[in-house]
N, C-alpha and C. Protein backbone atom coordinates (compact mmCIF):
# COMPACT_ATOMS: atom_id res chain seq x y z
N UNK A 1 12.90 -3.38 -32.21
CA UNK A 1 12.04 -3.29 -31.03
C UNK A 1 12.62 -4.21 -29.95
N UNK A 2 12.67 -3.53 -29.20
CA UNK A 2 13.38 -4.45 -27.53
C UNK A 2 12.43 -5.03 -26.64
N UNK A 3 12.37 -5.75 -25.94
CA UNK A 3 11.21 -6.40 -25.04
C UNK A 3 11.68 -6.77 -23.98
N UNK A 4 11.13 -6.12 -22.96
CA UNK A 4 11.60 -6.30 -21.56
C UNK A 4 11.07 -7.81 -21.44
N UNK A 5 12.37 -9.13 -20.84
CA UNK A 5 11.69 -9.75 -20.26
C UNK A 5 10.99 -10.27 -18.83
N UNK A 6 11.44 -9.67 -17.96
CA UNK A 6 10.79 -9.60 -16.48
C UNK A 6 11.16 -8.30 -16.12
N UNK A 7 10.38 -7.89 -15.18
CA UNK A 7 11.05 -6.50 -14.26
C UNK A 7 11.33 -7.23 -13.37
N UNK A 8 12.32 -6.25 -12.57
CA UNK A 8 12.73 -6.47 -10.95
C UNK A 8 11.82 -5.78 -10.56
N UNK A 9 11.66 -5.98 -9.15
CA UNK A 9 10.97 -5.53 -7.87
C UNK A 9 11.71 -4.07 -7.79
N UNK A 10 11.01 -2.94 -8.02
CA UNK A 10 11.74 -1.74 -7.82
C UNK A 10 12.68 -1.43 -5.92
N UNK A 11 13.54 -0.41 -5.63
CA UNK A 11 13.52 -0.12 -4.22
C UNK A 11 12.61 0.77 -3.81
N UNK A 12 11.89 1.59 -4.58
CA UNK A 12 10.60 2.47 -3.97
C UNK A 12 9.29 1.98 -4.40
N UNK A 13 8.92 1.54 -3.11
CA UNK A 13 7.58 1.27 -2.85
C UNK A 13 6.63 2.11 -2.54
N UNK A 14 5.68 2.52 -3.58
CA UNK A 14 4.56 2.96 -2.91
C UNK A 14 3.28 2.41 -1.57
N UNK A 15 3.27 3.20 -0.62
CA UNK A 15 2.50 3.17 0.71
C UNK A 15 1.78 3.19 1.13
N UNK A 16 0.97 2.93 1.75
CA UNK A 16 -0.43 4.13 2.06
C UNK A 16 -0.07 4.06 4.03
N UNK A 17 -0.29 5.24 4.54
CA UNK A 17 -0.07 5.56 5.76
C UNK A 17 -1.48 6.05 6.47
N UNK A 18 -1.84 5.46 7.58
CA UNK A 18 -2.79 5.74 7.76
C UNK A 18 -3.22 6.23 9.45
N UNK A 19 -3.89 7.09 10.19
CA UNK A 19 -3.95 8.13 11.24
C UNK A 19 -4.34 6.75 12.78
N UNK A 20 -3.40 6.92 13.52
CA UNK A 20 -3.40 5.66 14.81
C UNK A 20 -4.25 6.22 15.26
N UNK A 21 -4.41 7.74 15.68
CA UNK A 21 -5.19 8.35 16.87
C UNK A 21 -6.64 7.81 16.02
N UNK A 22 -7.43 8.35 14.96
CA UNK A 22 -8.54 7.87 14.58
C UNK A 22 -8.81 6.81 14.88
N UNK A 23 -8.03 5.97 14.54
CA UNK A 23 -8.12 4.35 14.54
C UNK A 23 -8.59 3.86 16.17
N UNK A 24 -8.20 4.16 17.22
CA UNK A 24 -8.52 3.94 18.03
C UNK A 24 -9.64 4.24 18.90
N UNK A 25 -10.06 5.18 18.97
CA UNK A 25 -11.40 5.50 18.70
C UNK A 25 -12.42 5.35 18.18
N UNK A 26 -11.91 4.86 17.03
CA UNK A 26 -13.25 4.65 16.40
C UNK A 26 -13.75 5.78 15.29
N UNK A 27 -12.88 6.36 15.22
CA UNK A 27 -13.39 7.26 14.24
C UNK A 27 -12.92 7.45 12.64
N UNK A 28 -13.19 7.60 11.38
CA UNK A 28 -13.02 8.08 10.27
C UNK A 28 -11.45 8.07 10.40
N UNK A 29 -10.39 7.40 9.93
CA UNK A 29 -8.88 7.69 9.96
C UNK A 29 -8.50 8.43 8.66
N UNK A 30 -8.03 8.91 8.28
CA UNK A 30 -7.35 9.97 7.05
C UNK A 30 -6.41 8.93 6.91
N UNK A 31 -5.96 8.56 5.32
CA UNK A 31 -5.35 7.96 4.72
C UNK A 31 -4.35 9.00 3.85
N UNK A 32 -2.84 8.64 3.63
CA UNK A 32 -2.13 8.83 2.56
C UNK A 32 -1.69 7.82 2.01
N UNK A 33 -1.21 8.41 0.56
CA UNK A 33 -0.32 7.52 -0.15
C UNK A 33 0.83 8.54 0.16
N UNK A 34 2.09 7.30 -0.38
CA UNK A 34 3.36 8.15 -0.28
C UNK A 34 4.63 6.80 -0.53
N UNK A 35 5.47 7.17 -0.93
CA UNK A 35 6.63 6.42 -1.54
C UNK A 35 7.90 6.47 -0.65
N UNK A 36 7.98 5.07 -0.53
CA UNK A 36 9.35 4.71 0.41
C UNK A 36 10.43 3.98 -0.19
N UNK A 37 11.86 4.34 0.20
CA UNK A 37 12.33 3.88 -0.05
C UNK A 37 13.09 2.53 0.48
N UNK A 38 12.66 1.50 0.00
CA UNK A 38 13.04 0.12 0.77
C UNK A 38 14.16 -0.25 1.06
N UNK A 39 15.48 0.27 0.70
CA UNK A 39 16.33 -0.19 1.17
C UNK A 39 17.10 0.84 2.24
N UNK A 40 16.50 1.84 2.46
CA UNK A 40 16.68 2.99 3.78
C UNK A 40 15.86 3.35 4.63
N UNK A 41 15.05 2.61 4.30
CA UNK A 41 13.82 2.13 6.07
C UNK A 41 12.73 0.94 5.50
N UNK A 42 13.92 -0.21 5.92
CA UNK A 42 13.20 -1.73 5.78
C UNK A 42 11.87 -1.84 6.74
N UNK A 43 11.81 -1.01 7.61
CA UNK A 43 11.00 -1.11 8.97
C UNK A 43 9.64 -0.54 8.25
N UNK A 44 8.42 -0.17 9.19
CA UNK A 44 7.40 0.44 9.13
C UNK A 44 7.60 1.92 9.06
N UNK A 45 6.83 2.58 7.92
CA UNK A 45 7.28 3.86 8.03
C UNK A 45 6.34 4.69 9.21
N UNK A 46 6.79 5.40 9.85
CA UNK A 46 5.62 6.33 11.13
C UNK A 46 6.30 8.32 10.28
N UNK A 47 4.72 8.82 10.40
CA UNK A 47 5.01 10.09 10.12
C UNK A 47 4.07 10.88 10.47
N UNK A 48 4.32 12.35 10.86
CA UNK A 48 3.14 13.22 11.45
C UNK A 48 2.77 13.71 10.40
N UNK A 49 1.34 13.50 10.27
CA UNK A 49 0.66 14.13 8.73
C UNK A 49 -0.97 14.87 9.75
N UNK A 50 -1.36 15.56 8.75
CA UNK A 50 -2.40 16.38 9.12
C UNK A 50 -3.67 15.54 8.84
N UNK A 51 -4.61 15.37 10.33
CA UNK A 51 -5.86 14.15 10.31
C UNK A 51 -7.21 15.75 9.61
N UNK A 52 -7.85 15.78 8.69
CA UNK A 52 -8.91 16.80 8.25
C UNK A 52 -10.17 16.13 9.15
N UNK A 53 -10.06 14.88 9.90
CA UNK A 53 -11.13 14.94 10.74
C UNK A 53 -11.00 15.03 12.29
N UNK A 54 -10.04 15.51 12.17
CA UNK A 54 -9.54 15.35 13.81
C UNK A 54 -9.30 16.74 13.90
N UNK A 55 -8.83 17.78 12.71
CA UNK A 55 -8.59 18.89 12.20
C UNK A 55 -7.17 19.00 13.47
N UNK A 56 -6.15 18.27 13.44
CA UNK A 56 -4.93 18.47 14.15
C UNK A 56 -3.81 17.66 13.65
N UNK A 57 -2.25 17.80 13.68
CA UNK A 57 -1.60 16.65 13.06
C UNK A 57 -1.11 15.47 14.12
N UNK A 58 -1.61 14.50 13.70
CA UNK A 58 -1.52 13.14 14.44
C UNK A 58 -0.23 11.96 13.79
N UNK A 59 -0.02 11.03 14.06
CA UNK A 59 0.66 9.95 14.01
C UNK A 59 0.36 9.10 12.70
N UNK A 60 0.82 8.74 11.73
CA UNK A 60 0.29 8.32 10.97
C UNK A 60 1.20 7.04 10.57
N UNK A 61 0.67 5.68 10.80
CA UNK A 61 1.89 4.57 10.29
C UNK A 61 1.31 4.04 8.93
N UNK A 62 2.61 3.47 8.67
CA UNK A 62 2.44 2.39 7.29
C UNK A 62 1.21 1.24 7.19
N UNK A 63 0.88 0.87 6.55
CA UNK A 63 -0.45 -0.17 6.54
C UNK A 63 0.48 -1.39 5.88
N UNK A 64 -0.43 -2.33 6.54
CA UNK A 64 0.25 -3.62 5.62
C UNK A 64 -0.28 -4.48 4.41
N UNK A 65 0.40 -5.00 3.30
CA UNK A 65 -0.37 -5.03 2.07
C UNK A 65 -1.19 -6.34 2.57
């Protein structure tokens, strides 16, 4: 039997991305999860995802842990 003794810090991080246009307003923002890869966008991830309360696709950035 083998036994890991520490892990490393993986390069894909799971995310959660969440809707700017809601956010500013004031309204209900639509959340994703989604997996990045950290060493090919060190930055904030930004992506157009579909808002179900805005019923249109909006702007959606990275959240911070």
């Amino acid at each position: 039997v083998t036994t890991c003794m520490a892990k490393k810090k993986g390069i894909r991080v799971i995310i959660t991305v969440e809707c700017t246009e809601a956010r500013g307003e004031g309204l209900t923002p639509s959340r994703y999860t989604t997996e990045k890869n950290r060493k090919n966008t060190p930055d904030r991830l930004e992506v157009m995802k579909y808002n179900k309360y805005l019923r249109k696709h909006t702007l959606h950035r990275e959240l911070k842990k």
